[in-house]
N, C-alpha and C. Protein backbone atom coordinates (compact mmCIF):
# COMPACT_ATOMS: atom_id res chain seq x y z
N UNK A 1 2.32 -1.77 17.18
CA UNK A 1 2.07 -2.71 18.25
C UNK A 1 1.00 -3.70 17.80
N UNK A 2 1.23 -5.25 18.33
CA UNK A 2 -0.10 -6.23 18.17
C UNK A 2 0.37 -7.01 18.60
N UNK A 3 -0.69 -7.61 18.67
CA UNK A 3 -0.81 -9.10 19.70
C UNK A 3 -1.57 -10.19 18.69
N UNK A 4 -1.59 -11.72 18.90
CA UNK A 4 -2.01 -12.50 18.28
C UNK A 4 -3.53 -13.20 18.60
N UNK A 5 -4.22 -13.58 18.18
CA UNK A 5 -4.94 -14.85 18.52
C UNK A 5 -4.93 -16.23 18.89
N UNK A 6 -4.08 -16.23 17.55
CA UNK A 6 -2.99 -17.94 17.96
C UNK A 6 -1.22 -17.45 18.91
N UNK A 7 -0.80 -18.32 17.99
CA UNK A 7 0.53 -18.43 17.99
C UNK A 7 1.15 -17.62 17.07
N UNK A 8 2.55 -16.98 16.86
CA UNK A 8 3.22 -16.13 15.69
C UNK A 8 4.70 -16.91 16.40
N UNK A 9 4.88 -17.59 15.03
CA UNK A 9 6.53 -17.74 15.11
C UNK A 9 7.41 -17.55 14.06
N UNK A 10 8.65 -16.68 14.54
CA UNK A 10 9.17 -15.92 14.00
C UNK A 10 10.46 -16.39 13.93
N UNK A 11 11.46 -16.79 12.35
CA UNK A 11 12.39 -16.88 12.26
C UNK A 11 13.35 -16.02 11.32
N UNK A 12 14.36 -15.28 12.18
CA UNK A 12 15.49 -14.15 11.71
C UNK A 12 16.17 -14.97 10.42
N UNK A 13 15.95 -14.39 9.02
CA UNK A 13 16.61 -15.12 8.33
C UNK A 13 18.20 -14.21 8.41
N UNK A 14 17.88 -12.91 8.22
CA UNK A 14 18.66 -12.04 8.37
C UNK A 14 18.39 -10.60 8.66
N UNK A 15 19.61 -10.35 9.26
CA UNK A 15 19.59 -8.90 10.21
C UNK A 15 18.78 -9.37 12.03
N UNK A 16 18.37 -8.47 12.23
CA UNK A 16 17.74 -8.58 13.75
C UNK A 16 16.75 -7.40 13.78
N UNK A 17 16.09 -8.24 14.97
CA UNK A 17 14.86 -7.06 15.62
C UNK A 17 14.99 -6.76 17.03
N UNK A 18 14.31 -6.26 17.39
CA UNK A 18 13.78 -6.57 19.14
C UNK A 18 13.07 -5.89 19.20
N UNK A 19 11.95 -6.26 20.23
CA UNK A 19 10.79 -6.06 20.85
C UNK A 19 10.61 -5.87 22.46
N UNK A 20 9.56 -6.29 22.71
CA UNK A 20 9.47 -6.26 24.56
C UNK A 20 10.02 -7.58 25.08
N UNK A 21 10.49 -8.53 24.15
CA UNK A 21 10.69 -10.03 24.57
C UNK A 21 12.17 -10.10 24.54
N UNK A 22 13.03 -9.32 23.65
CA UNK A 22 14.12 -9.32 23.58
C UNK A 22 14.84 -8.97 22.55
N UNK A 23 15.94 -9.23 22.23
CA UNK A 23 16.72 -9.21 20.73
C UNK A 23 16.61 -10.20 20.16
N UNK A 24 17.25 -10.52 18.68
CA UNK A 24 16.95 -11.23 17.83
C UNK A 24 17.92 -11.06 16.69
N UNK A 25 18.64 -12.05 16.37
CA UNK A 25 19.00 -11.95 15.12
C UNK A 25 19.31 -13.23 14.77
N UNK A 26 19.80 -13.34 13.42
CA UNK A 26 20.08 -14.55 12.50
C UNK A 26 20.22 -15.56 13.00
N UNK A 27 18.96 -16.43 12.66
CA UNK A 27 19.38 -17.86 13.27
C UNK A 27 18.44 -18.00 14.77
N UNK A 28 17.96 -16.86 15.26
CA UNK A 28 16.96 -16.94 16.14
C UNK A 28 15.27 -16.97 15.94
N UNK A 29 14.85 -17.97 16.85
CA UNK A 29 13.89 -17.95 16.57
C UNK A 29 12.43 -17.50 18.06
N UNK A 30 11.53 -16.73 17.61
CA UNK A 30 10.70 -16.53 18.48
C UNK A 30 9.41 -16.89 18.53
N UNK A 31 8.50 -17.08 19.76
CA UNK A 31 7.25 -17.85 19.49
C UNK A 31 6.51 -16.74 20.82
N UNK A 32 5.61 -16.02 20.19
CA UNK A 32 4.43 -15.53 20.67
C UNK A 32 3.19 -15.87 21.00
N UNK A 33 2.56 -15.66 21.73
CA UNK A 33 0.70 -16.07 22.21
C UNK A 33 0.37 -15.15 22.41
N UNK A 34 -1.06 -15.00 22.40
CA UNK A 34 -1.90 -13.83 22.56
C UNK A 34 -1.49 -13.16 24.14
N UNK A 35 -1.23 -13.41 24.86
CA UNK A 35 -0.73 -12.32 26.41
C UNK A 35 0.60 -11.87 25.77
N UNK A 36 1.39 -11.97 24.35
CA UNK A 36 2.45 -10.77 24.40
C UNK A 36 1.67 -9.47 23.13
N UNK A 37 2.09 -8.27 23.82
CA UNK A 37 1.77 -7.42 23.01
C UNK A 37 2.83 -6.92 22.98
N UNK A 38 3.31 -6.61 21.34
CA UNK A 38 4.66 -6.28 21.28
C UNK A 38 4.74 -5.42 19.64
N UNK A 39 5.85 -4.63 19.61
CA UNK A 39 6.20 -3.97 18.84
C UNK A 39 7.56 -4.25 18.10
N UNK A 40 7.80 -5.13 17.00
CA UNK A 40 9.11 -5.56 16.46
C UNK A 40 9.65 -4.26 15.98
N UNK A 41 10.89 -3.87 15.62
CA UNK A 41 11.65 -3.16 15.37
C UNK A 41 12.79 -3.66 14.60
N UNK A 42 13.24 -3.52 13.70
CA UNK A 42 14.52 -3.72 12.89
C UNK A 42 15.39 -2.97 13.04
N UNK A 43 16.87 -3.68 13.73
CA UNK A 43 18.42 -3.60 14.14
C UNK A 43 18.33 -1.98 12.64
N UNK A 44 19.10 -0.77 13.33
CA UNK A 44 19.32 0.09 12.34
C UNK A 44 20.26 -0.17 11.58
N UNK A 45 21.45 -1.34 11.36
CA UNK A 45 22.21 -0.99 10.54
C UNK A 45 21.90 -1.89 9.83
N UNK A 46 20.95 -2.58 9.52
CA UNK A 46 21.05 -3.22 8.29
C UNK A 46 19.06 -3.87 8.46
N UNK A 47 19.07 -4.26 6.69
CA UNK A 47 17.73 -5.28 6.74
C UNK A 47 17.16 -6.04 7.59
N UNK A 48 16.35 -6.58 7.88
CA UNK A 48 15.89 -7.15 8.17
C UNK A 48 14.74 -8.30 7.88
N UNK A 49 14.82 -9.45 7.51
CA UNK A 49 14.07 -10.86 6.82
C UNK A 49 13.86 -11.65 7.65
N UNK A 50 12.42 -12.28 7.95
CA UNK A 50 11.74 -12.81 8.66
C UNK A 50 10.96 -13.79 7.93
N UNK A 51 11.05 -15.22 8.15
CA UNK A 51 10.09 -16.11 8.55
C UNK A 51 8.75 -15.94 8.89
N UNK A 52 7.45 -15.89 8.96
CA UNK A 52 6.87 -15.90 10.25
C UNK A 52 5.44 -16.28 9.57
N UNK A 53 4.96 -16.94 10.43
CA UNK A 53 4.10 -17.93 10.57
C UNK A 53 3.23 -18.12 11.87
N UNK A 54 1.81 -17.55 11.60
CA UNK A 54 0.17 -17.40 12.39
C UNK A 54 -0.38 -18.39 12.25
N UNK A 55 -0.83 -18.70 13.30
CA UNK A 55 -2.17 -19.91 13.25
C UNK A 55 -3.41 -19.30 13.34
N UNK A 56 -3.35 -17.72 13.40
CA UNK A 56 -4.42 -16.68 13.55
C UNK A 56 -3.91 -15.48 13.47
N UNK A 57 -4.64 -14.69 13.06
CA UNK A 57 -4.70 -13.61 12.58
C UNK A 57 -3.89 -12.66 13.48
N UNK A 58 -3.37 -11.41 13.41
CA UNK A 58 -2.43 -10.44 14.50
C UNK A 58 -3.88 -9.51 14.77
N UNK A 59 -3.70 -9.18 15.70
CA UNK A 59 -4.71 -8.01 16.20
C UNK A 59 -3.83 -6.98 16.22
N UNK A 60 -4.23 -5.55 15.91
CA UNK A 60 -3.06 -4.58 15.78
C UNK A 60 -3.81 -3.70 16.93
N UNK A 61 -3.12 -2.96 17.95
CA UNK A 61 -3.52 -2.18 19.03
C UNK A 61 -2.53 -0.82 18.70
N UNK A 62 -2.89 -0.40 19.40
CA UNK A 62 -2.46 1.32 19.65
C UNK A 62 -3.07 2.10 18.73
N UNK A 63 -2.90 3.52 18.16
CA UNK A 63 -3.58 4.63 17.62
C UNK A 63 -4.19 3.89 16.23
N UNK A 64 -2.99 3.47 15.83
CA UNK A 64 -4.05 2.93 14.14
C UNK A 64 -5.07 2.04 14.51
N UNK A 65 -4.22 0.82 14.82
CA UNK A 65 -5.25 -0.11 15.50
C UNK A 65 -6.76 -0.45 15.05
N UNK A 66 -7.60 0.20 14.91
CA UNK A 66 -8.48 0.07 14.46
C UNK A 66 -8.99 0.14 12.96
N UNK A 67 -8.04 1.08 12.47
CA UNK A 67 -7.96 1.04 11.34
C UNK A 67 -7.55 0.15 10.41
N UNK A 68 -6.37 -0.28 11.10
CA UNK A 68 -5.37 -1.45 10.45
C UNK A 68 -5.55 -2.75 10.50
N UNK A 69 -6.37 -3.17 11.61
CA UNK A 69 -7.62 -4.32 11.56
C UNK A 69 -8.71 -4.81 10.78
N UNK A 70 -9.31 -3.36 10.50
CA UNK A 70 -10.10 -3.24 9.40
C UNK A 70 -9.78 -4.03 8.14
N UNK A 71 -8.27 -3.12 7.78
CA UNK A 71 -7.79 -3.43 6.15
C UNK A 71 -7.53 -4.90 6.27
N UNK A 72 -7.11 -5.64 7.22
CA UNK A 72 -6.11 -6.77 7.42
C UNK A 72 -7.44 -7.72 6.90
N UNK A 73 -8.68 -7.41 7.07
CA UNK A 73 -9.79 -8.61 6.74
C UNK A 73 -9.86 -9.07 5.59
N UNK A 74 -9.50 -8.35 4.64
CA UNK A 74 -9.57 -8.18 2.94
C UNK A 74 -8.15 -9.15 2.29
């Protein structure tokens, strides 16, 4: 799970995801702000390739979360 600072936009080059916002696949594109906290997931039958592009950093929440924030500074 994480949420942004800026903006995160996300384009499916191939395969699909979904999250709390919806599905997703090839050729779709998604745009996040800091009020979504969300968890992407990749479609099980195949890869998944993404685009994606921050104007700020992801904040990562739930159990790691703190940990994984940490490493992300480096």
């Amino acid at each position: 799970h994480h949420t942004h600072e800026g903006r995160e936009l996300t384009l499916v080059l191939w395969g699909g995801y979904k999250d709390e916002t919806g599905h997703f696949v090839r050729g779709d594109m998604s745009v996040a702000d800091a009020s979504v906290h969300h968890r992407p997931v990749a479609d099980p039958d195949e890869d998944c390739i993404c685009l994606i592009v921050l104007e700020a950093s992801c904040r990562f929440t739930g159990v790691l979360g703190l940990f994984l924030n940490g490493l992300s500074r480096f």
